[in-house]
C-alpha atoms as a PDB file:
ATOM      1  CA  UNK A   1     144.490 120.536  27.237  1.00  0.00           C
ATOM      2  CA  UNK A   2     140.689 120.799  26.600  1.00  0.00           C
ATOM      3  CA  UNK A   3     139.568 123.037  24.146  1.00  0.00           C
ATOM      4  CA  UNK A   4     138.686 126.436  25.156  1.00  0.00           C
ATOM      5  CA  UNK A   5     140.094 125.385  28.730  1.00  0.00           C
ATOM      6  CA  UNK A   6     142.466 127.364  30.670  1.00  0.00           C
ATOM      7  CA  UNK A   7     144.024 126.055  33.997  1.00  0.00           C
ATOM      8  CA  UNK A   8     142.720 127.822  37.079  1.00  0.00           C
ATOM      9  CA  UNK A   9     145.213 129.765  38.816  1.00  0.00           C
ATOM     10  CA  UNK A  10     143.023 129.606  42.200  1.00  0.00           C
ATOM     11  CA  UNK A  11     143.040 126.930  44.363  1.00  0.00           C
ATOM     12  CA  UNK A  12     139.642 125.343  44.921  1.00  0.00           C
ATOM     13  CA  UNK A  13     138.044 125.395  47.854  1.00  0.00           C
ATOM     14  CA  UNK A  14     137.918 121.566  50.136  1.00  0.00           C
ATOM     15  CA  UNK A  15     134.542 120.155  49.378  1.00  0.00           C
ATOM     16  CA  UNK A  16     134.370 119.940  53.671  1.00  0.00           C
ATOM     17  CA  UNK A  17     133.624 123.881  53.323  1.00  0.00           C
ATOM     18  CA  UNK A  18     130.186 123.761  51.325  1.00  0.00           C
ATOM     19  CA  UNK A  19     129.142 120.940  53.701  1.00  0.00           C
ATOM     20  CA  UNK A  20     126.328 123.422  55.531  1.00  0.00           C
ATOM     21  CA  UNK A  21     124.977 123.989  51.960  1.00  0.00           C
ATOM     22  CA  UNK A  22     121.609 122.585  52.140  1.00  0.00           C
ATOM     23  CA  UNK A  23     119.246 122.936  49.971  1.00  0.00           C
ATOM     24  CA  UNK A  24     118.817 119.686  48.064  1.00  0.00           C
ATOM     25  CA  UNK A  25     118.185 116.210  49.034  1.00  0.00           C
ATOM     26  CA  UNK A  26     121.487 114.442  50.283  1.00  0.00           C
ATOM     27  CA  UNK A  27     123.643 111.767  50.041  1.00  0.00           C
ATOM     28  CA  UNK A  28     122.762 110.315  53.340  1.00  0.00           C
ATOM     29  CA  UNK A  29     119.108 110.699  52.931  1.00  0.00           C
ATOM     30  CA  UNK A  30     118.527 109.169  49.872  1.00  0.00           C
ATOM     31  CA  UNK A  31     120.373 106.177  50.500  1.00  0.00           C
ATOM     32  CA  UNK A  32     118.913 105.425  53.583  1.00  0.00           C
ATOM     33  CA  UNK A  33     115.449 106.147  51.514  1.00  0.00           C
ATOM     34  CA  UNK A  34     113.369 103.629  49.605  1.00  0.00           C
ATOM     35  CA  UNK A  35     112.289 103.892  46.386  1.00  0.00           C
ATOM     36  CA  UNK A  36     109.217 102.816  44.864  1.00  0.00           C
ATOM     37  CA  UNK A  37     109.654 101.359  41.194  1.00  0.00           C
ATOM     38  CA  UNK A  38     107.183 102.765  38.229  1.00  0.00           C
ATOM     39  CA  UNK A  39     105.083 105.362  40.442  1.00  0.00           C
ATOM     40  CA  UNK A  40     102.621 107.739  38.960  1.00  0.00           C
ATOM     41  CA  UNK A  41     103.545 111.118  39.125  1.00  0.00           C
ATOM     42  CA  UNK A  42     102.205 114.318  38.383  1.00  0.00           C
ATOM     43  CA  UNK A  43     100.092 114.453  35.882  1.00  0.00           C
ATOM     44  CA  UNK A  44     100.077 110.496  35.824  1.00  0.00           C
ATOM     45  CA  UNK A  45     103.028 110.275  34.110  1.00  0.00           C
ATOM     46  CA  UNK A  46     105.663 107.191  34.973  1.00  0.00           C
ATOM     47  CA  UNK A  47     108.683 107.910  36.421  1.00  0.00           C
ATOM     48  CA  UNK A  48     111.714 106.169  36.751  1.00  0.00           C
ATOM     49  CA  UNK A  49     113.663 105.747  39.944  1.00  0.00           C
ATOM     50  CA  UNK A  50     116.697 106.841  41.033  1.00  0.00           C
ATOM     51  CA  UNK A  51     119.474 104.137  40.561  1.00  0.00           C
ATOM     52  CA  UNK A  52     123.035 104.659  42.628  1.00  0.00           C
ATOM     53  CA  UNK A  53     124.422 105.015  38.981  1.00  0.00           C
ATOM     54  CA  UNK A  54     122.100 108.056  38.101  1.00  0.00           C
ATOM     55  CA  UNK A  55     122.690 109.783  41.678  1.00  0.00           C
ATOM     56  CA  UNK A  56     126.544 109.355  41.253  1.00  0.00           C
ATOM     57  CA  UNK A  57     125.864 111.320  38.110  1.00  0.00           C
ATOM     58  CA  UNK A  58     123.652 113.936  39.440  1.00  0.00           C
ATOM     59  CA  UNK A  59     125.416 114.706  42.704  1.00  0.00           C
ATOM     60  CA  UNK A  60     127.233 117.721  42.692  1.00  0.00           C
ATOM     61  CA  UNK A  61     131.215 116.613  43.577  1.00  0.00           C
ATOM     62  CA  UNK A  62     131.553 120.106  46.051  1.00  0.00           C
ATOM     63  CA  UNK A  63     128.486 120.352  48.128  1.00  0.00           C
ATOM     64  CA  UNK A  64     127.153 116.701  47.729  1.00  0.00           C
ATOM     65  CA  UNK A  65     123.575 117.364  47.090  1.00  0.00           C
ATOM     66  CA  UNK A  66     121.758 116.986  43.840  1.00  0.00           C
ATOM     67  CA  UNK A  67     121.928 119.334  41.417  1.00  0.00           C
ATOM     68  CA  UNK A  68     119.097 120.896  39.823  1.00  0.00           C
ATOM     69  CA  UNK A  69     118.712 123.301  36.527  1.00  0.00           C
ATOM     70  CA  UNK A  70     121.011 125.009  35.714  1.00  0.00           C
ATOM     71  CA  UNK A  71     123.825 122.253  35.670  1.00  0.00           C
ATOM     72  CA  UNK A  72     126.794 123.338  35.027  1.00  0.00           C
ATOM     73  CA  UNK A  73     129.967 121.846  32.612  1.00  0.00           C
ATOM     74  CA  UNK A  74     133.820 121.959  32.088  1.00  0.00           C
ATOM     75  CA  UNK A  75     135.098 121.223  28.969  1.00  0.00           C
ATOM     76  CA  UNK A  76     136.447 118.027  30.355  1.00  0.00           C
ATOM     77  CA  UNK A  77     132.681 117.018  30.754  1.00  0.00           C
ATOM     78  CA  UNK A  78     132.744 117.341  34.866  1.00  0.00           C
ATOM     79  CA  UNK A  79     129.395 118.503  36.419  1.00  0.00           C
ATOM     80  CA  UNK A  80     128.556 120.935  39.109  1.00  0.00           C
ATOM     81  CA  UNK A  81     125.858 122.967  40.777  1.00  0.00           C
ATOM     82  CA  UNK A  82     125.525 126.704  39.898  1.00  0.00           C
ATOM     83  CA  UNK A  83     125.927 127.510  43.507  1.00  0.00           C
ATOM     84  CA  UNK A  84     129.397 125.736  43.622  1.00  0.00           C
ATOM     85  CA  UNK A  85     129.851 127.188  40.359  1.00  0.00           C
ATOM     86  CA  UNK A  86     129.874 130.568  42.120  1.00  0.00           C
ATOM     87  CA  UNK A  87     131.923 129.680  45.143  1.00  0.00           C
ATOM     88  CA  UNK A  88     135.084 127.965  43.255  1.00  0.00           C
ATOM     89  CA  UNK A  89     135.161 130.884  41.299  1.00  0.00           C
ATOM     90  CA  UNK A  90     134.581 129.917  37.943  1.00  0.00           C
ATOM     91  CA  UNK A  91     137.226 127.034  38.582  1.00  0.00           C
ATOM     92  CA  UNK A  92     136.260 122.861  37.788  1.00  0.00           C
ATOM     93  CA  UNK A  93     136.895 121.311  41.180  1.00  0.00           C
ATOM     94  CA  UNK A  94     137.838 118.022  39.800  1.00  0.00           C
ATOM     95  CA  UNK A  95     140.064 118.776  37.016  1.00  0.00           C
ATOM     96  CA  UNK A  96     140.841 122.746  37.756  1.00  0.00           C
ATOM     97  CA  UNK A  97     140.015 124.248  34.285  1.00  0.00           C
ATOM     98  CA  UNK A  98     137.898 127.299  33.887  1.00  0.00           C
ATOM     99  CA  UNK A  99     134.462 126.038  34.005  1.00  0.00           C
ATOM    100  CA  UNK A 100     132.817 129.180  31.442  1.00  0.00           C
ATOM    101  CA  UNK A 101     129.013 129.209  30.977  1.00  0.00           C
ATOM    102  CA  UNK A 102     128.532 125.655  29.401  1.00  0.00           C
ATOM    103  CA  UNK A 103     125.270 123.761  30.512  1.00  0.00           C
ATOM    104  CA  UNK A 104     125.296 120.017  30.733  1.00  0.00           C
ATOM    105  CA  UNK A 105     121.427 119.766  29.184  1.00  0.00           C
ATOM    106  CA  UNK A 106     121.797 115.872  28.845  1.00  0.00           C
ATOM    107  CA  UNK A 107     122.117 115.206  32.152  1.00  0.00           C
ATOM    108  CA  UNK A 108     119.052 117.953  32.827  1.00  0.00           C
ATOM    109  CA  UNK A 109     116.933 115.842  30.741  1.00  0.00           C
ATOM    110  CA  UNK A 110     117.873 112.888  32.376  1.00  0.00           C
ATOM    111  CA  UNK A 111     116.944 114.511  35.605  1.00  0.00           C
ATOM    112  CA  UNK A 112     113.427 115.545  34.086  1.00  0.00           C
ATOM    113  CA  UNK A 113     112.283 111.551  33.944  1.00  0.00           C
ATOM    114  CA  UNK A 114     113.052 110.864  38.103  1.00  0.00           C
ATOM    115  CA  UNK A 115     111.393 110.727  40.665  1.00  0.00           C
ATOM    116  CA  UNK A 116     112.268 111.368  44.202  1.00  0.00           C
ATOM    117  CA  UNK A 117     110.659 110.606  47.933  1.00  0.00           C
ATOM    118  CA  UNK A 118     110.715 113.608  49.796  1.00  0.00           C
ATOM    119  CA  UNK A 119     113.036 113.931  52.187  1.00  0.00           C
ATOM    120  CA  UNK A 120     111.144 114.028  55.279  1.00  0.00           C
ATOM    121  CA  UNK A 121     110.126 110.631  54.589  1.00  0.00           C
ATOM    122  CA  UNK A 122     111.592 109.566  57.592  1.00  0.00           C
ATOM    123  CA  UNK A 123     109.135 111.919  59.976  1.00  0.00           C
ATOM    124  CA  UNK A 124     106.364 110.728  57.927  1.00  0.00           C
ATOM    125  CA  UNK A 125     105.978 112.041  54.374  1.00  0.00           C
ATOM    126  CA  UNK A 126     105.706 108.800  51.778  1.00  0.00           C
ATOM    127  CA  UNK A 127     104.659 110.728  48.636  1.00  0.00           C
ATOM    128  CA  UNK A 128     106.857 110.423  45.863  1.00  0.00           C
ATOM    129  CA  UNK A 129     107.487 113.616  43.656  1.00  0.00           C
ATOM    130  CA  UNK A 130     109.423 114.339  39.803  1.00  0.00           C
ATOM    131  CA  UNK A 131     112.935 115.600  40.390  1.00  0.00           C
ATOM    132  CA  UNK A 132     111.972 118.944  39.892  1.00  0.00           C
ATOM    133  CA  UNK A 133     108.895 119.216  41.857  1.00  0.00           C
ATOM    134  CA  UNK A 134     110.715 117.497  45.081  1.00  0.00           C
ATOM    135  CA  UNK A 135     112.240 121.110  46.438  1.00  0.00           C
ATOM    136  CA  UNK A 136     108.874 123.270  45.928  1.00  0.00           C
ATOM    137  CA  UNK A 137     106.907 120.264  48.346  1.00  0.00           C
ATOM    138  CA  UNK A 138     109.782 120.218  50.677  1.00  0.00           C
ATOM    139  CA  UNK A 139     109.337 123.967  51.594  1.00  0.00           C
ATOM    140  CA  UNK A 140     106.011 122.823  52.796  1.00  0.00           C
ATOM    141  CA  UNK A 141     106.215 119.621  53.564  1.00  0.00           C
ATOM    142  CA  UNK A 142     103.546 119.262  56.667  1.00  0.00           C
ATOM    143  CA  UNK A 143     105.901 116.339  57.876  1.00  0.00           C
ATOM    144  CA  UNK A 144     109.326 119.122  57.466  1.00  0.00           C
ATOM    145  CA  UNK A 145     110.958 119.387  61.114  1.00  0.00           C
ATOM    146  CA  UNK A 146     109.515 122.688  63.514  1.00  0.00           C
ATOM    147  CA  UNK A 147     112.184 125.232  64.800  1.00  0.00           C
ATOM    148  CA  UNK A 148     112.608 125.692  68.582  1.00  0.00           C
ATOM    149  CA  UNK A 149     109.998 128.110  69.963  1.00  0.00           C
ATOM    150  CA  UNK A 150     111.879 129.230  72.241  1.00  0.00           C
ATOM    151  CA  UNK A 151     112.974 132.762  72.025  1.00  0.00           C
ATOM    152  CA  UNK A 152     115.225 134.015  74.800  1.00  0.00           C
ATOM    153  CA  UNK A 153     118.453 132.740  72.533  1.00  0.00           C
ATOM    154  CA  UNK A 154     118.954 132.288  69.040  1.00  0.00           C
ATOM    155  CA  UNK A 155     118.710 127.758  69.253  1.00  0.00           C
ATOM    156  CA  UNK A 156     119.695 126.037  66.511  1.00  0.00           C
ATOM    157  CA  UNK A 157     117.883 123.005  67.261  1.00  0.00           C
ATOM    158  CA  UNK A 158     114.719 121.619  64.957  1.00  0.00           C
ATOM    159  CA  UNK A 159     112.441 118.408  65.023  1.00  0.00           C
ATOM    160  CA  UNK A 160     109.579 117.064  65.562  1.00  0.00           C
ATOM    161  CA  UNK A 161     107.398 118.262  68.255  1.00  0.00           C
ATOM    162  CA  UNK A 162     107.756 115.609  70.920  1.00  0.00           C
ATOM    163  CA  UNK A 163     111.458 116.136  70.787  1.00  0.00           C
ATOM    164  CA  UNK A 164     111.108 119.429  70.759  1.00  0.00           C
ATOM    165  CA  UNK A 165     108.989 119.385  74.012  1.00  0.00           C
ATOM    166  CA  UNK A 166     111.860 117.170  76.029  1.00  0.00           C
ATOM    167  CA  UNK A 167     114.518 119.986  74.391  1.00  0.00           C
ATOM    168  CA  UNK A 168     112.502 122.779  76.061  1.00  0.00           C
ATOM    169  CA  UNK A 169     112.198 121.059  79.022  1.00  0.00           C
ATOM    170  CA  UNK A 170     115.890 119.482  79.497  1.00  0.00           C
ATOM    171  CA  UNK A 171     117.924 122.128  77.767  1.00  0.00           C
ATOM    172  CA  UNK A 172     115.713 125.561  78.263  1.00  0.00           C
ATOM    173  CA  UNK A 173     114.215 124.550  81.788  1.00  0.00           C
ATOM    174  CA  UNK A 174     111.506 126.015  80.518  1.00  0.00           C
ATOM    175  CA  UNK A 175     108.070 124.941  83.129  1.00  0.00           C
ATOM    176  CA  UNK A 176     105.506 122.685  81.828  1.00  0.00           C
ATOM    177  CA  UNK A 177     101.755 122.693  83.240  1.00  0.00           C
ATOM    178  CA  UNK A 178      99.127 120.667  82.506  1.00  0.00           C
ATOM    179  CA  UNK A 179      95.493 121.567  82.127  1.00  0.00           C
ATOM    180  CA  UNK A 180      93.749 124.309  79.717  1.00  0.00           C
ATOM    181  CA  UNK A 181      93.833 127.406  82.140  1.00  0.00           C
ATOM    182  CA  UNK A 182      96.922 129.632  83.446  1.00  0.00           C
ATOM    183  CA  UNK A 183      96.994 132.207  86.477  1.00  0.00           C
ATOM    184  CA  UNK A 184     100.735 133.159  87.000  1.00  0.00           C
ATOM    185  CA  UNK A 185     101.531 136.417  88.481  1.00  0.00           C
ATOM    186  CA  UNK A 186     104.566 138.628  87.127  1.00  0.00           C
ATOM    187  CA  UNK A 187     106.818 140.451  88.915  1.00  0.00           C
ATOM    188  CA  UNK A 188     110.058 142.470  88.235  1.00  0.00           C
ATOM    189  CA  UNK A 189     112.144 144.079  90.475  1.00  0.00           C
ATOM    190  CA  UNK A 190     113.162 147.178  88.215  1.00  0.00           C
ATOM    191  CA  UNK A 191     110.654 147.519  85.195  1.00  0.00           C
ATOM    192  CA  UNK A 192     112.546 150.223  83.723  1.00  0.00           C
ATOM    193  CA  UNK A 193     114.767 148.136  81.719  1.00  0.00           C
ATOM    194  CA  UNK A 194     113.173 147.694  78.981  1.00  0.00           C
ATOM    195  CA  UNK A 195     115.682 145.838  76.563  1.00  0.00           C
ATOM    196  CA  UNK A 196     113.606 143.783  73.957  1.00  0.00           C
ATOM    197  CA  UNK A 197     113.974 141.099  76.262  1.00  0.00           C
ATOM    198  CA  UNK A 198     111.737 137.984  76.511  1.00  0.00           C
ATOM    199  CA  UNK A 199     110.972 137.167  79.977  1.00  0.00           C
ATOM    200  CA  UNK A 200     109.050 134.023  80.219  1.00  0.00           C
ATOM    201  CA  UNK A 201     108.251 130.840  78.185  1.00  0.00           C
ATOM    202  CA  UNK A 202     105.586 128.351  80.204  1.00  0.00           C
ATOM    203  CA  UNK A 203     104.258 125.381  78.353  1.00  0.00           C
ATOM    204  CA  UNK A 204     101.150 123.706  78.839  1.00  0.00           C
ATOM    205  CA  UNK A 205      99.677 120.390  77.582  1.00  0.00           C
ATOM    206  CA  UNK A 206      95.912 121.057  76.996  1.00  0.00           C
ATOM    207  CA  UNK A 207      93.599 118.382  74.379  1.00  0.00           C
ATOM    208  CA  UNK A 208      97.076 116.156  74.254  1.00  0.00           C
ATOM    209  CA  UNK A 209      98.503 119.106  72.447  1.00  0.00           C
ATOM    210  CA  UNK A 210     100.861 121.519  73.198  1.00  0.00           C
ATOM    211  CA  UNK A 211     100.821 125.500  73.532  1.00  0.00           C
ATOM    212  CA  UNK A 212     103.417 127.717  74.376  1.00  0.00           C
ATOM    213  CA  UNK A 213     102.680 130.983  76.567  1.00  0.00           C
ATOM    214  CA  UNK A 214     104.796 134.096  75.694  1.00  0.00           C
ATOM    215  CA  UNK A 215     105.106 137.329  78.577  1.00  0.00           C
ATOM    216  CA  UNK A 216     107.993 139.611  77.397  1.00  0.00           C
ATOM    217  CA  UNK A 217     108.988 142.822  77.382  1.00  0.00           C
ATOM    218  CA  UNK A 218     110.336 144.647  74.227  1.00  0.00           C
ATOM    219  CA  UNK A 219     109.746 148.791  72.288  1.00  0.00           C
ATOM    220  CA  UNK A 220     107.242 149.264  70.567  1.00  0.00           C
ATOM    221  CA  UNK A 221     108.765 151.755  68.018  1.00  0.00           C
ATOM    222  CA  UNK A 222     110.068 154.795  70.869  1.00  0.00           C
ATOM    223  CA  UNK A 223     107.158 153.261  73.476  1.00  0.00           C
ATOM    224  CA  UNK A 224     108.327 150.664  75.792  1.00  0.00           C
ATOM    225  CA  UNK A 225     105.134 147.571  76.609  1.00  0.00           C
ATOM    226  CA  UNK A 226     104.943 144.183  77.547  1.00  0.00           C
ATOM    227  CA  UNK A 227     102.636 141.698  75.297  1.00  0.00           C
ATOM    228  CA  UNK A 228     101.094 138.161  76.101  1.00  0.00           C
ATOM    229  CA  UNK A 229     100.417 135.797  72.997  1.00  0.00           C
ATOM    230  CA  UNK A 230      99.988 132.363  72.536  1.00  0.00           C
ATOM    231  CA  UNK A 231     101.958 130.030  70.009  1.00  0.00           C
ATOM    232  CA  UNK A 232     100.549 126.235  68.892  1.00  0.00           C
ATOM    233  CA  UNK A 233     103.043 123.460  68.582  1.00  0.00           C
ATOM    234  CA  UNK A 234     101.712 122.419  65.415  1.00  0.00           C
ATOM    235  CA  UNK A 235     100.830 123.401  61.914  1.00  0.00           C
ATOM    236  CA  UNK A 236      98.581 125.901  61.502  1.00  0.00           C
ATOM    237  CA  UNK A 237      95.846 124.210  60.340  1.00  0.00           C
ATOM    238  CA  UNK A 238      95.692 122.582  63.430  1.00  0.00           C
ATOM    239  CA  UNK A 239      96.129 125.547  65.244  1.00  0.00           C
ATOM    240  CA  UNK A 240      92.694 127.465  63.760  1.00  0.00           C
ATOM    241  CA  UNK A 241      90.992 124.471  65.722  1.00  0.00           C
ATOM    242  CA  UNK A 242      91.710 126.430  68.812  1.00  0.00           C
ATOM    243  CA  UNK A 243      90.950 129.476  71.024  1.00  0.00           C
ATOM    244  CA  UNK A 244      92.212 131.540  74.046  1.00  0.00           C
ATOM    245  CA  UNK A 245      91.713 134.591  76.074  1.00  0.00           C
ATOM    246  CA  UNK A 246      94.065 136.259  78.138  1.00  0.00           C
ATOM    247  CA  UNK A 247      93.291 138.830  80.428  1.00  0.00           C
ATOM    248  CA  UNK A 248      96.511 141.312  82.164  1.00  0.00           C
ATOM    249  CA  UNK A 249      95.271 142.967  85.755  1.00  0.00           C
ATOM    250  CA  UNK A 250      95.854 144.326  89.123  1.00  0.00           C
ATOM    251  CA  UNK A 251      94.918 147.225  91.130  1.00  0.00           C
ATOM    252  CA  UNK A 252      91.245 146.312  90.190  1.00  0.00           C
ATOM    253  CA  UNK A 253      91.600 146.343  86.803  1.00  0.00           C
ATOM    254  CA  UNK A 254      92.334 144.699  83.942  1.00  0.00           C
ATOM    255  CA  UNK A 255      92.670 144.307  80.018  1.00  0.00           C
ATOM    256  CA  UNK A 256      91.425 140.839  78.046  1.00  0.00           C
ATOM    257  CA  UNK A 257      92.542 139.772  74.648  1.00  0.00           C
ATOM    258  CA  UNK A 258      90.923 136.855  72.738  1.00  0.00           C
ATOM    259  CA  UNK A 259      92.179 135.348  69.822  1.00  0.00           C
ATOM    260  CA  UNK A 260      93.514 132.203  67.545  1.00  0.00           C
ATOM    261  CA  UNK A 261      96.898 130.976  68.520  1.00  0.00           C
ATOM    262  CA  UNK A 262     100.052 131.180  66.016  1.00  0.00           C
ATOM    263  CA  UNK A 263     101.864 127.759  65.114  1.00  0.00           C
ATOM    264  CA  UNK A 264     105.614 127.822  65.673  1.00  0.00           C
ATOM    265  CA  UNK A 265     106.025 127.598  62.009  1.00  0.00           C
ATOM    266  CA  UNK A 266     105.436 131.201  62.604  1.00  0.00           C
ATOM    267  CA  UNK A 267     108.690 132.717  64.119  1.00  0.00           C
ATOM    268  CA  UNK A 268     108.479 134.227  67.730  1.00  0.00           C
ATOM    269  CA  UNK A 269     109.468 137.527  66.222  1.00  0.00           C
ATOM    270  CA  UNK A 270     106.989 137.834  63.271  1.00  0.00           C
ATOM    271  CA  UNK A 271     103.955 137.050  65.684  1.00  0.00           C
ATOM    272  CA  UNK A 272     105.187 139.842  68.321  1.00  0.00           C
ATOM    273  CA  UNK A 273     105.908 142.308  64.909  1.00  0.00           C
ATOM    274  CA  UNK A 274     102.577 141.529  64.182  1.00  0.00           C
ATOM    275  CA  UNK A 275     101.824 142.349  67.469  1.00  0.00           C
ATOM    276  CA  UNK A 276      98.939 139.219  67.213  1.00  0.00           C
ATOM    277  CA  UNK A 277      98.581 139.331  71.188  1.00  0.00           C
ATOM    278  CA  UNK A 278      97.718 141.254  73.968  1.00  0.00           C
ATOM    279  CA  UNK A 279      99.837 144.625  74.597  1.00  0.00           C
ATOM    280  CA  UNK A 280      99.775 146.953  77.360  1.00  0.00           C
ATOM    281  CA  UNK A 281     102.362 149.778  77.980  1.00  0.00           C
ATOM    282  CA  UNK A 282     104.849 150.257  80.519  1.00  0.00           C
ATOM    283  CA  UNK A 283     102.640 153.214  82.376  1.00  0.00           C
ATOM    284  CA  UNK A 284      99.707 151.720  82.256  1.00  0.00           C
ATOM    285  CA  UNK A 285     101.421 147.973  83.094  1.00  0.00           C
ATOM    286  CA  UNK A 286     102.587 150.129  86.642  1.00  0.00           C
ATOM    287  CA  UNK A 287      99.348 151.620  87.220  1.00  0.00           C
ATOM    288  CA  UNK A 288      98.510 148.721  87.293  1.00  0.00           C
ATOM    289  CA  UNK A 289     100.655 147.099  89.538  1.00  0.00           C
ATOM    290  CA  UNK A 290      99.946 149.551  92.644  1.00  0.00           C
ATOM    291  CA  UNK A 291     100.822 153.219  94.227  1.00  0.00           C
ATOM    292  CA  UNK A 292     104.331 153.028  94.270  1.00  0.00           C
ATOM    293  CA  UNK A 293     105.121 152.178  90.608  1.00  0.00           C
ATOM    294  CA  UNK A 294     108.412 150.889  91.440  1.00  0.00           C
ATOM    295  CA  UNK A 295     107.665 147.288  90.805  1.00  0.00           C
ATOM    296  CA  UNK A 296     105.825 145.748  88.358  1.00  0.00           C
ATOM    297  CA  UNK A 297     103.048 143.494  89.802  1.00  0.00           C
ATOM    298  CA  UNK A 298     101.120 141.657  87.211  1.00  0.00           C
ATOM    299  CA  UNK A 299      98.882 138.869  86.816  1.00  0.00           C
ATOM    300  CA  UNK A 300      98.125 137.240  83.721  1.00  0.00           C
ATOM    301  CA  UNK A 301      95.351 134.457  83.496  1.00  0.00           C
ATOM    302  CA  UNK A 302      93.817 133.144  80.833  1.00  0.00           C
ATOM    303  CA  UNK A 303      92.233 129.667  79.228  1.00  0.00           C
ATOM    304  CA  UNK A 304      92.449 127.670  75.743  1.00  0.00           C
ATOM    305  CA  UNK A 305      89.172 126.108  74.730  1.00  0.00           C
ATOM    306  CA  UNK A 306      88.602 123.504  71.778  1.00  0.00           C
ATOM    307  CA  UNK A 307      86.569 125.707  68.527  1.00  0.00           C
ATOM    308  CA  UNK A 308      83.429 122.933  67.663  1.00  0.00           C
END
């Protein structure tokens, strides 16, 4: 028996359970990765690469990934992460003794001389980083993969935009127009349900980029409205390059809104929150849309120009 060691009396959890953990590089993209042997890093100081030997010995044994500060110890010498740690309760998954608070500094200093491609290399990204600097970069990583914009249904899937264009299109049906202008007229049968609801998604390639049109309806705090804004499929660097105006009428009138459009790395939900887009309310949205009130009869136009 190791000293200070006390056999677990919990079973440890199958490593298959921790495999959504993701947080850290993994096995399969580092191996597929290349490394690049004596690269400057930070500071101009030479790293050394990772060698299969090293990653064996960094790679957590539950979740897979490598493990970063702190790393964690049984007294038998076996290694984990300290989110593992937390989720086989205290308990070494290799050799089931109680894992206590011991630190494994060595192999934290050995960590402290590696460097690391990031790990959207494979979208684009061929910097090379120290071990520890590799996670801050990867949260945001230009090249890192773009959540679906679309927002009638909580979708899973991410990538890079062109896919992301052919999964709107193929999976969400969602229409595609081409050319820098819009004129689409709204209209709902019985506009008093009011349910938070999106309502339409229209995307439209304009400069050989894309931009995604939102028209929903949703409450405002107690006051139910409808709100037109304009996402970029694209970083938002890019985005700032751009303009658009949007204009909401019928009956002879009509409301306009100009502005800057969001990039998807902004959720749908924090640029309606913000309310960054053109909002009218319900009663005014029906005066709009004739005498009887009992339809809603909208037309929203609008146009994206190029900033100089």
């Amino acid at each position: 028996m190791a000293p200070g060691g006390g056999i677990c009396n919990e079973v440890c959890e199958a490593r298959a359970a921790f495999a959504e953990y993701d947080v850290t590089t993994t096995n399969s993209e580092l191996r597929s990765s290349s490394f690049r042997k004596g690269t400057t890093g930070v500071g101009g100081k030479l790293g050394t690469p990772l060698t299969s030997g090293v990653h064996e010995l960094l790679e957590c044994p539950v979740c897979m990934d490598l493990m970063h500060p702190p790393i964690h110890q049984c007294p038998n010498g076996h290694t984990l992460c300290s989110n593992c740690k937390l989720r086989v309760h205290n308990c070494c998954p290799t050799c089931r003794y109680e894992l206590g608070n011991i630190r494994c500094l060595a192999l934290e200093k050995v960590a402290e001389s590696l460097e690391l491609p990031c790990r959207y290399q494979i979208f684009g990204c061929h910097d090379i980083f120290p071990y520890y600097s590799k996670l801050k970069h990867e949260q945001n990583c230009q090249f890192r993969p773009y959540n679906c914009p679309y927002a009638g249904a909580e979708c899973s899937v991410t990538g890079d935009i062109p896919l992301l264009v052919m999964h709107l299109k193929d999976d969400h049906k969602v229409d595609m127009h081409d050319g820098c202008s819009f004129n689409h007229r709204y209209v709902k049968s019985n506009p008093q349900e009011v349910e938070n609801a999106t309502w339409m998604l229209t995307v439209f390639n304009c400069f050989g980029r894309q931009f995604c049109l939102h028209f929903e309806a949703f409450h405002l705090g107690m006051a139910p409205v409808y709100m037109a804004f304009l996402r970029f499929m694209g970083d938002e660097t890019e985005a700032r390059k751009f303009s658009y105006s949007i204009e909401v009428g019928g009956n002879g009138r009509k409301l306009i809104w100009q502005g800057v459009p969001r990039s998807i790395r902004d959720s749908h939900r924090k640029v309606r929150d913000s309310q960054d887009g053109l909002i009218i309310q319900r009663k005014l949205a029906l005066f709009f849309s004739g005498s009887d009130r009992q339809q809603l009869k909208l037309k929203v136009a609008g146009r994206i120009w190029k900033e100089q």
